[in-house]
C-alpha atoms as a PDB file:
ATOM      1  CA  UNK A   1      62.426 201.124  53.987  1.00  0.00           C
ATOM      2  CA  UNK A   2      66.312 200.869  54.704  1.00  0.00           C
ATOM      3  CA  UNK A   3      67.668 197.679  55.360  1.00  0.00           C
ATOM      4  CA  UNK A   4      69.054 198.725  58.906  1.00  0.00           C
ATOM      5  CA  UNK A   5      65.287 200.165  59.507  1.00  0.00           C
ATOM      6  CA  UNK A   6      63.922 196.857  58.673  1.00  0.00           C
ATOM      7  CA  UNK A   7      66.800 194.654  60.877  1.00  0.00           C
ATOM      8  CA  UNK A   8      65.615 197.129  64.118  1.00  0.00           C
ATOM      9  CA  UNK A   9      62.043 196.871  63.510  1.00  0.00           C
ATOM     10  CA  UNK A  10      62.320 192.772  63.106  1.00  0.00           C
ATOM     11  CA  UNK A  11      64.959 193.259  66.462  1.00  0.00           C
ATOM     12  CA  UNK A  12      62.149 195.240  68.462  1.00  0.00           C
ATOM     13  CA  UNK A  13      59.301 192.582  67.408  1.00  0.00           C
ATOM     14  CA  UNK A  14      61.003 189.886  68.623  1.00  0.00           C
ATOM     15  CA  UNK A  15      61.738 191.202  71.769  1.00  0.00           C
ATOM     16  CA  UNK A  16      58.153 192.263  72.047  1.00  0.00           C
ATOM     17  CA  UNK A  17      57.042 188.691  71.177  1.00  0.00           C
ATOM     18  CA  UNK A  18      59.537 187.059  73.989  1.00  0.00           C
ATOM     19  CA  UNK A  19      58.482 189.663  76.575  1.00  0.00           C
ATOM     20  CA  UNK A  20      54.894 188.886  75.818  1.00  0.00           C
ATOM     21  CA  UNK A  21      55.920 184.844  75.984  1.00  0.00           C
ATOM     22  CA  UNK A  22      57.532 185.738  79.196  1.00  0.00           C
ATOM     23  CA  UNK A  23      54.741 187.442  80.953  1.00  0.00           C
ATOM     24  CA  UNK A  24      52.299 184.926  79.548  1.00  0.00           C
ATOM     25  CA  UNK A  25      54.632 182.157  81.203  1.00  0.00           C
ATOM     26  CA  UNK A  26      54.765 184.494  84.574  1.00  0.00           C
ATOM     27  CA  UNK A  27      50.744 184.609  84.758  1.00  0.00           C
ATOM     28  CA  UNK A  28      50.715 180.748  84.122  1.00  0.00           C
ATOM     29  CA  UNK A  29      52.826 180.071  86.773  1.00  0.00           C
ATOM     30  CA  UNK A  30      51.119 182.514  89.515  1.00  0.00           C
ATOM     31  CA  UNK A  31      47.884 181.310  88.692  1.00  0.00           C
ATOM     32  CA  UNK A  32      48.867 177.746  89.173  1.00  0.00           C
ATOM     33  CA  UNK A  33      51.260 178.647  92.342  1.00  0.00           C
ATOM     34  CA  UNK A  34      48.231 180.479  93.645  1.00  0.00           C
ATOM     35  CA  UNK A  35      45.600 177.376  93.679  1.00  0.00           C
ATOM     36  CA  UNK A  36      48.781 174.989  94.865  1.00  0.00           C
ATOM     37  CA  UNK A  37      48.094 172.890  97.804  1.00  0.00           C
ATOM     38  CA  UNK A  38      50.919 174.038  99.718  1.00  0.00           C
ATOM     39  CA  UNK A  39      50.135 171.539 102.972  1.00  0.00           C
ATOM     40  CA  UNK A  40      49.736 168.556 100.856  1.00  0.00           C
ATOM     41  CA  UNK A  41      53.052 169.328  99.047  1.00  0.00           C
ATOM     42  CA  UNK A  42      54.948 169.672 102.480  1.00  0.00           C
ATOM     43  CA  UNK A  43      53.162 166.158 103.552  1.00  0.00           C
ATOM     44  CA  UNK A  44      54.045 164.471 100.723  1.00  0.00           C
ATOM     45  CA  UNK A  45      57.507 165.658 100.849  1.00  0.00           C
ATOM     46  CA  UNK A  46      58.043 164.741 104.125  1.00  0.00           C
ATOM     47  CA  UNK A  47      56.561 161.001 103.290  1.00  0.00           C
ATOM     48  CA  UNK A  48      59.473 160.116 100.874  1.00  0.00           C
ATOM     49  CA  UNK A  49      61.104 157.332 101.543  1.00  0.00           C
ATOM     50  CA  UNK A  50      64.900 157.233 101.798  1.00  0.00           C
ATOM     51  CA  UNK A  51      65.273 154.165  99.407  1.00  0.00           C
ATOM     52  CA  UNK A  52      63.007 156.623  97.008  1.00  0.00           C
ATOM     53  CA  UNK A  53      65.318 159.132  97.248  1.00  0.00           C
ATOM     54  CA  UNK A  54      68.547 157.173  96.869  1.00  0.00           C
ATOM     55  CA  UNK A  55      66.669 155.832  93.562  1.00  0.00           C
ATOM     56  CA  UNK A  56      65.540 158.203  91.814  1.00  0.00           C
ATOM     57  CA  UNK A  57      69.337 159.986  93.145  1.00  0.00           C
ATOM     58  CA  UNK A  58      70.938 156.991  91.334  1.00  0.00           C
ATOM     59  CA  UNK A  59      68.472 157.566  88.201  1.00  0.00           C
ATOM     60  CA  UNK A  60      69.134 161.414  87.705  1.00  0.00           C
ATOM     61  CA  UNK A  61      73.563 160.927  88.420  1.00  0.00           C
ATOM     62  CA  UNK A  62      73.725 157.852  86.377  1.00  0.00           C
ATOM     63  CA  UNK A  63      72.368 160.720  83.378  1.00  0.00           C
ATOM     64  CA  UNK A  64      74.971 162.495  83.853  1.00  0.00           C
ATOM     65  CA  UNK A  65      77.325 159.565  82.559  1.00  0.00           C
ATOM     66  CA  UNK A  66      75.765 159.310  79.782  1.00  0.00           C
ATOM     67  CA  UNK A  67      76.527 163.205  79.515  1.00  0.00           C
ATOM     68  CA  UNK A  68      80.102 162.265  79.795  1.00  0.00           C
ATOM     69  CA  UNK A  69      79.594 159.668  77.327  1.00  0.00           C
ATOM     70  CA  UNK A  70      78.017 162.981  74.836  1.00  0.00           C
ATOM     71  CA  UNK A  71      81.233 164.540  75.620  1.00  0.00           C
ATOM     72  CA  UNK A  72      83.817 161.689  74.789  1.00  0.00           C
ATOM     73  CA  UNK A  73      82.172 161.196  71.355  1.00  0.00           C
ATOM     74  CA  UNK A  74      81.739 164.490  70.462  1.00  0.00           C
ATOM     75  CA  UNK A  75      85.770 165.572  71.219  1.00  0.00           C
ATOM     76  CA  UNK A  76      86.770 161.852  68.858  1.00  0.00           C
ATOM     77  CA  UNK A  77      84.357 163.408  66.043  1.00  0.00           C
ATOM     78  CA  UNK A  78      85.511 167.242  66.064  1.00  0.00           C
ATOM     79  CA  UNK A  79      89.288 166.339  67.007  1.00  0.00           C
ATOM     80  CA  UNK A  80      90.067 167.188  70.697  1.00  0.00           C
ATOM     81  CA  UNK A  81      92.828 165.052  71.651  1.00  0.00           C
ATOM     82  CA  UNK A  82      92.696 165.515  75.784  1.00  0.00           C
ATOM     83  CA  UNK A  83      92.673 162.109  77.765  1.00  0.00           C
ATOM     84  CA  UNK A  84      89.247 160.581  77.944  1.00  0.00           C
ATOM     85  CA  UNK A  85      89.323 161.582  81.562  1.00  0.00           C
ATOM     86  CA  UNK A  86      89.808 165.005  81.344  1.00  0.00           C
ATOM     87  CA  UNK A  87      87.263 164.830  78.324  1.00  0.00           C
ATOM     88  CA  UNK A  88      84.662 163.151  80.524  1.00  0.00           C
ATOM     89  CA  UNK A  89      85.399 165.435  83.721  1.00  0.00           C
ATOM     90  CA  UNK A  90      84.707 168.597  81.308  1.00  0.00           C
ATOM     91  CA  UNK A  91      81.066 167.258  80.010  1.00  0.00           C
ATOM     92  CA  UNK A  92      80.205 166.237  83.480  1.00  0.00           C
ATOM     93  CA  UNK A  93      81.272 169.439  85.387  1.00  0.00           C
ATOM     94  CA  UNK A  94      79.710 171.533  81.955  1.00  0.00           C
ATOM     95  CA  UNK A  95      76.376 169.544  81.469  1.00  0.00           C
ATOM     96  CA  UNK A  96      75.894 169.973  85.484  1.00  0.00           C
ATOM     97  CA  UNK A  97      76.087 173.623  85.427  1.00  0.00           C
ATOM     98  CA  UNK A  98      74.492 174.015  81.756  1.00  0.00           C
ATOM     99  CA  UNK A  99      70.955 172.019  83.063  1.00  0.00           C
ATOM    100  CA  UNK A 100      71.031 174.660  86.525  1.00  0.00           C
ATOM    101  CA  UNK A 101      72.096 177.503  85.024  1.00  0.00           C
ATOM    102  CA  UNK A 102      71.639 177.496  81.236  1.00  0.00           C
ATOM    103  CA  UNK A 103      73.245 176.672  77.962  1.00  0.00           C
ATOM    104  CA  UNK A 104      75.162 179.973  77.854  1.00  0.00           C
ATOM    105  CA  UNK A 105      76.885 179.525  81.508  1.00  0.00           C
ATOM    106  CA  UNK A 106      77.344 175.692  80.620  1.00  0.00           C
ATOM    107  CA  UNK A 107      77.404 174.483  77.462  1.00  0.00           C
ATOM    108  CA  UNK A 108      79.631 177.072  75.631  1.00  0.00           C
ATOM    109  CA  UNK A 109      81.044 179.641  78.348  1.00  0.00           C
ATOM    110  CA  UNK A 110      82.550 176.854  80.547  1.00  0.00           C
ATOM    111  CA  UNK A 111      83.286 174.535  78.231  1.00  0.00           C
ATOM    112  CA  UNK A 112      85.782 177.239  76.396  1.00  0.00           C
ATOM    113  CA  UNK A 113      87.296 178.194  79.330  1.00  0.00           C
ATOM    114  CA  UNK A 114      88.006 174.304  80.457  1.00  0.00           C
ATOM    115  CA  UNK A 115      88.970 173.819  76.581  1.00  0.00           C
ATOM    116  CA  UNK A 116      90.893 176.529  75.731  1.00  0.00           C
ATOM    117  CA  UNK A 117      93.114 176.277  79.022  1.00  0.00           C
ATOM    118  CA  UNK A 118      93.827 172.969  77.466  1.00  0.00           C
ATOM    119  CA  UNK A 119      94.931 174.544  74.473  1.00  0.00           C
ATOM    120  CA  UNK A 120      91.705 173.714  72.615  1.00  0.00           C
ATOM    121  CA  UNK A 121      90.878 176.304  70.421  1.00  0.00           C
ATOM    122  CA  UNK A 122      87.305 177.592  70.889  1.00  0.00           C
ATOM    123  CA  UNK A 123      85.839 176.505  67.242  1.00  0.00           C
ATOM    124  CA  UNK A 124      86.342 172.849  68.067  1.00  0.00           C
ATOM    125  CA  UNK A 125      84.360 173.338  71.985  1.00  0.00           C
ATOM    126  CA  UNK A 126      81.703 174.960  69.768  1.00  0.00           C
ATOM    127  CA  UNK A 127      81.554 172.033  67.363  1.00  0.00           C
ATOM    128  CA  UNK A 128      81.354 169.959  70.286  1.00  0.00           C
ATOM    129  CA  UNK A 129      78.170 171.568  71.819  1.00  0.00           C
ATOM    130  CA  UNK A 130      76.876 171.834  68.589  1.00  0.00           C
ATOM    131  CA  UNK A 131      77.577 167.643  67.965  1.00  0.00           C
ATOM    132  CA  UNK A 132      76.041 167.354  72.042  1.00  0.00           C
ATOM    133  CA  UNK A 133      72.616 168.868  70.703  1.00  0.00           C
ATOM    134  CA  UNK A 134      72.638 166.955  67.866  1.00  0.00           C
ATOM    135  CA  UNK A 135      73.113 163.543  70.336  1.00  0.00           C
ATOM    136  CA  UNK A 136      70.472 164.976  72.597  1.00  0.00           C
ATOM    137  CA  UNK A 137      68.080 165.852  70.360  1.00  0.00           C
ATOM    138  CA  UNK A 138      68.134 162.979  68.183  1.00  0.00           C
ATOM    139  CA  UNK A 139      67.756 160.815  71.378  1.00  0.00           C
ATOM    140  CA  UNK A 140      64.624 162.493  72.429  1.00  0.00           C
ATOM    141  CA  UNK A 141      62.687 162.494  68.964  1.00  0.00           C
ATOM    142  CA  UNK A 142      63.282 158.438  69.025  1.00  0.00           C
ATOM    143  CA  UNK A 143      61.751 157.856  72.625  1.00  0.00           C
ATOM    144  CA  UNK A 144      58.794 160.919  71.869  1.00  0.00           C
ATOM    145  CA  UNK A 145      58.380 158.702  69.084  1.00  0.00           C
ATOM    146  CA  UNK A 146      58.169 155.405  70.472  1.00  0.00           C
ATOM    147  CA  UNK A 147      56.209 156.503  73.523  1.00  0.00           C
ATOM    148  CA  UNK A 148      53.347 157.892  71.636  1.00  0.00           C
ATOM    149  CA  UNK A 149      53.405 155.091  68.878  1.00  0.00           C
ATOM    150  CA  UNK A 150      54.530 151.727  71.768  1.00  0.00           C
ATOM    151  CA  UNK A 151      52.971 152.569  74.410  1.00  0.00           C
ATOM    152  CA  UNK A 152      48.982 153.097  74.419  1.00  0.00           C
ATOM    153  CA  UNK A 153      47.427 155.248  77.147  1.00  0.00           C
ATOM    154  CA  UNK A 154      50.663 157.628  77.508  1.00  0.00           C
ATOM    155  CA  UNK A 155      48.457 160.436  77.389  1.00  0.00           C
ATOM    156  CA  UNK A 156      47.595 162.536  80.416  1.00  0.00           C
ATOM    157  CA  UNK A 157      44.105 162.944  80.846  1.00  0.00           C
ATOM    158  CA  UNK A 158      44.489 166.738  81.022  1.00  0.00           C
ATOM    159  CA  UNK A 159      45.862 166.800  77.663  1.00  0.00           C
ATOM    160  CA  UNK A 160      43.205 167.985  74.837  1.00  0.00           C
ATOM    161  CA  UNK A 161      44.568 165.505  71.917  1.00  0.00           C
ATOM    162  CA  UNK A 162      43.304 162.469  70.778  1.00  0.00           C
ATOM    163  CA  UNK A 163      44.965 159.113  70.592  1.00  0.00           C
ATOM    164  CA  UNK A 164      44.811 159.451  66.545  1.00  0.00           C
ATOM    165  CA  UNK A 165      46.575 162.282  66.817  1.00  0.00           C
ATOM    166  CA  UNK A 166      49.306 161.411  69.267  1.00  0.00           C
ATOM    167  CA  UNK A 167      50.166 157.848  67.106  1.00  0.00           C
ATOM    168  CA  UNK A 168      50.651 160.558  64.658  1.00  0.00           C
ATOM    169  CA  UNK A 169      52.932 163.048  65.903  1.00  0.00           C
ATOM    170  CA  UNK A 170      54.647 159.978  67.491  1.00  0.00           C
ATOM    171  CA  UNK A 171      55.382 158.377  63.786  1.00  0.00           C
ATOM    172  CA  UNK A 172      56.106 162.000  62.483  1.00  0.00           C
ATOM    173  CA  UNK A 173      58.953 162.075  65.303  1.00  0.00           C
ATOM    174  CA  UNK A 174      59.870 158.527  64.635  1.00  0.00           C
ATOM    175  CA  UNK A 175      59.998 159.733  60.708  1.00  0.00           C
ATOM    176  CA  UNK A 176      62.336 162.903  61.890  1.00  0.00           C
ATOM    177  CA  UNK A 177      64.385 160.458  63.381  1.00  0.00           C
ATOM    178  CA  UNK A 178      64.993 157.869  60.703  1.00  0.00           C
ATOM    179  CA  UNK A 179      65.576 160.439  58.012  1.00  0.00           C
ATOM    180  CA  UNK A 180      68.284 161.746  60.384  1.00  0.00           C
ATOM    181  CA  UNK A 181      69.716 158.269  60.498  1.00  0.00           C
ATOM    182  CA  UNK A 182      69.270 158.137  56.925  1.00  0.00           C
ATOM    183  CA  UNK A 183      71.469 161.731  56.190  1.00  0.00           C
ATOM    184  CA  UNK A 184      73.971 160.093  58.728  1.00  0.00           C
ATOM    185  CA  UNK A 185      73.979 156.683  56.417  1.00  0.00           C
ATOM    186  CA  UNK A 186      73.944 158.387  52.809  1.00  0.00           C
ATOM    187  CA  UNK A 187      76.096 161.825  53.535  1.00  0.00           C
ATOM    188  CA  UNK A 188      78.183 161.109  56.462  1.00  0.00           C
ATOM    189  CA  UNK A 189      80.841 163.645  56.855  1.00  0.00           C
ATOM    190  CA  UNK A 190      79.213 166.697  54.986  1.00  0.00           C
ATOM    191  CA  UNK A 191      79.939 169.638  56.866  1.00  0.00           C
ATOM    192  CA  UNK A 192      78.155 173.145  57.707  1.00  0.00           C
ATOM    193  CA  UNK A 193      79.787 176.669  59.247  1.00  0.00           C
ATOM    194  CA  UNK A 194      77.110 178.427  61.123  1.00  0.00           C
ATOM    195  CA  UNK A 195      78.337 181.489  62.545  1.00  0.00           C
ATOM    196  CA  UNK A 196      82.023 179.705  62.612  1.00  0.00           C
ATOM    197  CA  UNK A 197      81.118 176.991  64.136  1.00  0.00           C
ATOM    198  CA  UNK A 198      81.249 174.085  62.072  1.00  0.00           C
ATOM    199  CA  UNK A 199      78.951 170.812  62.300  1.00  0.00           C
ATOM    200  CA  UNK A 200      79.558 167.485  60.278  1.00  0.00           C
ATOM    201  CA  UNK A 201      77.355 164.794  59.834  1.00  0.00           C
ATOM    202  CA  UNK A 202      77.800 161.707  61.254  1.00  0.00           C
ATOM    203  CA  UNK A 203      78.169 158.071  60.205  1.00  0.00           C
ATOM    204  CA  UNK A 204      75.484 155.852  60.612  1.00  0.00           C
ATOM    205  CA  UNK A 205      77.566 153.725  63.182  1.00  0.00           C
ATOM    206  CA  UNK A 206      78.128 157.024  65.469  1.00  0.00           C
ATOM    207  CA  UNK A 207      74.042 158.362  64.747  1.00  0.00           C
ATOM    208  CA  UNK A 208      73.436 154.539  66.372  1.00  0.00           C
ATOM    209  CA  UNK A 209      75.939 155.681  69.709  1.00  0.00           C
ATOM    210  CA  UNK A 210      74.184 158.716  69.703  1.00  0.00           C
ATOM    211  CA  UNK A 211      70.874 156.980  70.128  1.00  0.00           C
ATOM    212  CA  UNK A 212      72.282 154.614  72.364  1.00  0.00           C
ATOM    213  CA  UNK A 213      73.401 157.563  74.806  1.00  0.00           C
ATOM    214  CA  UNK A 214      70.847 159.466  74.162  1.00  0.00           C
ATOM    215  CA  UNK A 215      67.965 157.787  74.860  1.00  0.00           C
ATOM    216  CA  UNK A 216      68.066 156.221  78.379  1.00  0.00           C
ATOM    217  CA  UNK A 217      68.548 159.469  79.282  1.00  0.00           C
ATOM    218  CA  UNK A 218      64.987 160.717  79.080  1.00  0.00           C
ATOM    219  CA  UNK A 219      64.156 157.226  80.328  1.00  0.00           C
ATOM    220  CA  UNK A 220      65.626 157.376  83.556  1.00  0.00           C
ATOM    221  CA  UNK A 221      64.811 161.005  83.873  1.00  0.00           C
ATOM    222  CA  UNK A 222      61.098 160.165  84.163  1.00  0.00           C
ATOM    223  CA  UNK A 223      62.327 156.821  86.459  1.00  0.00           C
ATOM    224  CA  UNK A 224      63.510 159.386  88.441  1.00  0.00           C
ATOM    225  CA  UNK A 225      60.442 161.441  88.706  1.00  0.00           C
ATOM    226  CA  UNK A 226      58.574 158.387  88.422  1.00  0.00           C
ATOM    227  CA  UNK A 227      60.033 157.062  91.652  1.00  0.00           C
ATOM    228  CA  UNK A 228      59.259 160.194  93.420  1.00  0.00           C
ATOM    229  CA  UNK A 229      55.630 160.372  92.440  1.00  0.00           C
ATOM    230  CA  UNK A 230      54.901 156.839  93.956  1.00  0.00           C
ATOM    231  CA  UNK A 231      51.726 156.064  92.622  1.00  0.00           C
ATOM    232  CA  UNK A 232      52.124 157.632  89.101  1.00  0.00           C
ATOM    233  CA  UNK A 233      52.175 155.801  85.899  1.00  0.00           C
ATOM    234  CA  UNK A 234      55.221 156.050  84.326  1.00  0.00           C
ATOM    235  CA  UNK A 235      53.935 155.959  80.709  1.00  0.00           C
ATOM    236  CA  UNK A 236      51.992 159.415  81.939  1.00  0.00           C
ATOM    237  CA  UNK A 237      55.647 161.085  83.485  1.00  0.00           C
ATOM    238  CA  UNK A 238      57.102 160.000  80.243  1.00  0.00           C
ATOM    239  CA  UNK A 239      55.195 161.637  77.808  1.00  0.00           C
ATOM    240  CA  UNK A 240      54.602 164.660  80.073  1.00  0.00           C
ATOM    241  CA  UNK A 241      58.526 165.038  80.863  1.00  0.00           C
ATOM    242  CA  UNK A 242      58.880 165.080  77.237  1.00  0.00           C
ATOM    243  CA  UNK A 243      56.400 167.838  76.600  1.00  0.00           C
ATOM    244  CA  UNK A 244      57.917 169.562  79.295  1.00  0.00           C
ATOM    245  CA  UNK A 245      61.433 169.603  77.421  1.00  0.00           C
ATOM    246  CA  UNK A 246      59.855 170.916  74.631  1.00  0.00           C
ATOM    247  CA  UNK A 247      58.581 174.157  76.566  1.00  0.00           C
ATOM    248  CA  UNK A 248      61.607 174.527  78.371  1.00  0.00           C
ATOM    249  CA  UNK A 249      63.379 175.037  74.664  1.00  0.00           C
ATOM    250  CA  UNK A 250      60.936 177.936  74.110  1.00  0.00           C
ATOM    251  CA  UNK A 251      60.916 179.854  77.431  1.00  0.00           C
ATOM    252  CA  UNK A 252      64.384 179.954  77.572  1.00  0.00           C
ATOM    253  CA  UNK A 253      64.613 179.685  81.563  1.00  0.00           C
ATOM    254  CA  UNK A 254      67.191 178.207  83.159  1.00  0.00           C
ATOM    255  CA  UNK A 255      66.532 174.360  83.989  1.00  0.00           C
ATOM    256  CA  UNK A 256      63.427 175.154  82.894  1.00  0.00           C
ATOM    257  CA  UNK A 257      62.597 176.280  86.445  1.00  0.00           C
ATOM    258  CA  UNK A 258      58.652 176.824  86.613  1.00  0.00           C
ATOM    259  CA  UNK A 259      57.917 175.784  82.961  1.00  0.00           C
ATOM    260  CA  UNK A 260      58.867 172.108  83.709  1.00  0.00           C
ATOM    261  CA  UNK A 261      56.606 172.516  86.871  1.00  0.00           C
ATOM    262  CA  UNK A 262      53.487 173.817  85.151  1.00  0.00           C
ATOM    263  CA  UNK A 263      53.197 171.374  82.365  1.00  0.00           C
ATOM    264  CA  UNK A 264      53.824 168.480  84.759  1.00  0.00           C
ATOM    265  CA  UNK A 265      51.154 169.959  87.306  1.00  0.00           C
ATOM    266  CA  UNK A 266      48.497 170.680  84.609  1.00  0.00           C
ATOM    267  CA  UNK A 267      49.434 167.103  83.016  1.00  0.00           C
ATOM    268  CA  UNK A 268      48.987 165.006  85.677  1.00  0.00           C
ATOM    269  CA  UNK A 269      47.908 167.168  89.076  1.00  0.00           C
ATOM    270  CA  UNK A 270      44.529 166.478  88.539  1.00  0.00           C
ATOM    271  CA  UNK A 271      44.653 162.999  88.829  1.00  0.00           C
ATOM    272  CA  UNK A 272      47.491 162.389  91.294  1.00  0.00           C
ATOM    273  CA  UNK A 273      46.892 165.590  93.336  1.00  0.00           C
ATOM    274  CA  UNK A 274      49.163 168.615  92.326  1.00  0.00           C
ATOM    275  CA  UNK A 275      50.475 168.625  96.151  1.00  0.00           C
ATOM    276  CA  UNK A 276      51.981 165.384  95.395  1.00  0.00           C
ATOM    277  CA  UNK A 277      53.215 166.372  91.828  1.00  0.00           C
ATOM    278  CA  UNK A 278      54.704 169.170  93.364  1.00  0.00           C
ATOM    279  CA  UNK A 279      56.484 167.333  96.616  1.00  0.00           C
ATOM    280  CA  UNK A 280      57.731 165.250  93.750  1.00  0.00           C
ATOM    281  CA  UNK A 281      59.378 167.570  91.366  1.00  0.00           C
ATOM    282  CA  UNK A 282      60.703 169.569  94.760  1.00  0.00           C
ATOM    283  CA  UNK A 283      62.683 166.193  95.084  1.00  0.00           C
ATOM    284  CA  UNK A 284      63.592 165.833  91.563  1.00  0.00           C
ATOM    285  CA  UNK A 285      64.743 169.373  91.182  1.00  0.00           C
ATOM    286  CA  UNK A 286      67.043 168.601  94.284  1.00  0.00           C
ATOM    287  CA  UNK A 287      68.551 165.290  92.785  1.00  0.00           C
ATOM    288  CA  UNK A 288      68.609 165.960  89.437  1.00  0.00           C
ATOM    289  CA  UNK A 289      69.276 169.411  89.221  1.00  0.00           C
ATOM    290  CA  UNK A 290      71.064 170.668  92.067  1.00  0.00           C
ATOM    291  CA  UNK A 291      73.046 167.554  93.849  1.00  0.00           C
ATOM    292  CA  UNK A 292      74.828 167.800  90.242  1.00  0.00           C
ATOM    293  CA  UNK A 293      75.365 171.672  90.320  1.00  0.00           C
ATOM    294  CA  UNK A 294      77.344 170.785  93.479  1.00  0.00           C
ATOM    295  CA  UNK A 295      79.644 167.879  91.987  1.00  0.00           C
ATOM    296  CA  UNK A 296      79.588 170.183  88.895  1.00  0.00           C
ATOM    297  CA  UNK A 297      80.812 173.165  90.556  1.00  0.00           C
ATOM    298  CA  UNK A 298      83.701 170.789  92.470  1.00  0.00           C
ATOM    299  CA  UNK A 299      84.883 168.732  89.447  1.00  0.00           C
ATOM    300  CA  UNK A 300      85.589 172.435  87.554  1.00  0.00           C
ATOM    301  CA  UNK A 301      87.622 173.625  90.708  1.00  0.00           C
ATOM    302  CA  UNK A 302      89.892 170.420  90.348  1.00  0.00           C
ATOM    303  CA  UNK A 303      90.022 170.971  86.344  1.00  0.00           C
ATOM    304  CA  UNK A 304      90.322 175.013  86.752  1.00  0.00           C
ATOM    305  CA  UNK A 305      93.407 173.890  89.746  1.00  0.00           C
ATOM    306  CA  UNK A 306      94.634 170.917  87.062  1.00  0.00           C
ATOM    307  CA  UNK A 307      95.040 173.810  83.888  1.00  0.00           C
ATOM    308  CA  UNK A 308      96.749 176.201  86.025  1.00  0.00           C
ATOM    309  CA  UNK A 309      99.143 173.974  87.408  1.00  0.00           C
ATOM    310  CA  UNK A 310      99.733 172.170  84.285  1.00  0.00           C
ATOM    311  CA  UNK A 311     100.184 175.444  82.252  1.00  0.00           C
ATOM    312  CA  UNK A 312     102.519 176.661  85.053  1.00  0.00           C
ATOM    313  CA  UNK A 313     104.549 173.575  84.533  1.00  0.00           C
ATOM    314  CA  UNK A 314     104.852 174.140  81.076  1.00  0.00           C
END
């Protein structure tokens, strides 16, 4: 078979496969929308406390300094030279609209345009996001990790997996983790160009920041949503917040809109009620999510006014 036959056939299988992933996802969510209690959602939304709301508000914006924090790092290890304000401003206004309206809007369209009108050039934005996952990610396989191994009786009830094998998977993430650490320790600064874009590997010192920033971030995410839910056990939002994540990464869906919503309902709706669970992540969405998009959308007016002023004055 010719080599462009075989590249279209692989093309048109893995569109086949995401469509079917997609309507699979579609079907989840109507079937669990369909046997919602809609009432008790509206009730429980309507019984949340202000001082709730201003924490969990304080929780979910107080991420998105630690986003900043991603950013700063990330321009002092690929080179970008901009003022640590303008540096912060750009991960802030990026990671805001990136969460809401996906990685392509946020973390690589916006951040080029922001960049490059800063006479950035757009290799060293793309290292950047590529340097932000690597934060991220290595954040969340520490506190997967350390929930499942620290913290006994983080599993939902709902969930079909033993405690055996969670301690496991929690010490394989743990593992991931450390041997990332260990790279960082033994081959800091070896490099890789993936489709131009080139990553290096850190030094131990910066794969500790990383950690550092990366961590309480899926922390106070769940405070957040732990706050919201009242009564909910925090170990439980934890673990299922994390799982969550994970399916968000593989139905590629904007903020995960739906996807985050079904594993957190079939996690823990049957034992907290899945009108409450809902009322909750109605909140959280609204905090976390879109009270962001808003500042988001406002700091990258001022930057978008800032460049063209700046590059008018030059």
């Amino acid at each position: 078979m010719p080599e462009s036959s075989h590249t279209a056939r692989r093309k048109w299988l893995v569109r086949v496969g995401v469509a079917g992933l997609y309507l699979a996802v579609a079907t989840l969510l109507f079937l669990v929308a369909r046997d919602l209690e809609w009432e008790d959602a509206r009730s429980s939304l309507l019984a949340l406390s202000p001082s709730r709301l201003a924490v969990a508000t304080i929780c979910s914006l107080s991420t998105y300094t630690l986003y900043a924090g991603f950013e700063w790092l990330a321009a002092r290890k690929v080179g970008i030279t901009l003022p640590r304000k303008t540096v912060g401003a750009i991960g802030f206004a990026s990671y805001a609209c990136n969460l809401t309206l996906g990685a392509t809007v946020g973390a690589l369209a916006l951040r080029i345009r922001l960049y490059t009108a800063r006479d950035v050039a757009p290799a060293k934005a793309a290292s950047a996001v590529a340097f932000n996952l690597l934060t991220n990610w290595s954040g969340y396989l520490f506190v997967l990790g350390a929930a499942l191994v620290l913290l006994p009786g983080s599993l939902p009830e709902a969930w079909p997996v033993s405690p055996v094998a969670a301690r496991a998977a929690g010490i394989a993430a743990l593992c991931a983790w450390l041997l990332y650490f260990g790279f960082c320790w033994r081959s800091a600064g070896r490099r890789w160009r993936i489709r131009g874009v080139e990553l290096r590997l850190p030094d131990a010192r910066t794969a500790g920041i990383q950690l550092a920033l990366a961590a309480p971030i899926w922390l106070l995410s769940a405070t957040s949503v732990a706050v919201l839910m009242m009564d909910a056990d925090y170990r439980l939002v934890l673990v299922a917040l994390l799982a969550s994540a994970v399916a968000g990464l593989v139905v590629r869906i904007p903020a995960g809109l739906g996807v985050t919503e079904a594993v957190m309902l079939a996690s823990l709706g049957s034992t907290l009620g899945q009108g409450h669970v809902l009322a909750a992540l109605l909140a959280f969405r609204c905090v976390h999510y879109l009270l962001p998009l808003l500042l988001g959308l406002i700091v990258t007016v001022i930057l978008e006014w800032r460049g063209r002023r700046e590059a008018s004055a030059n």
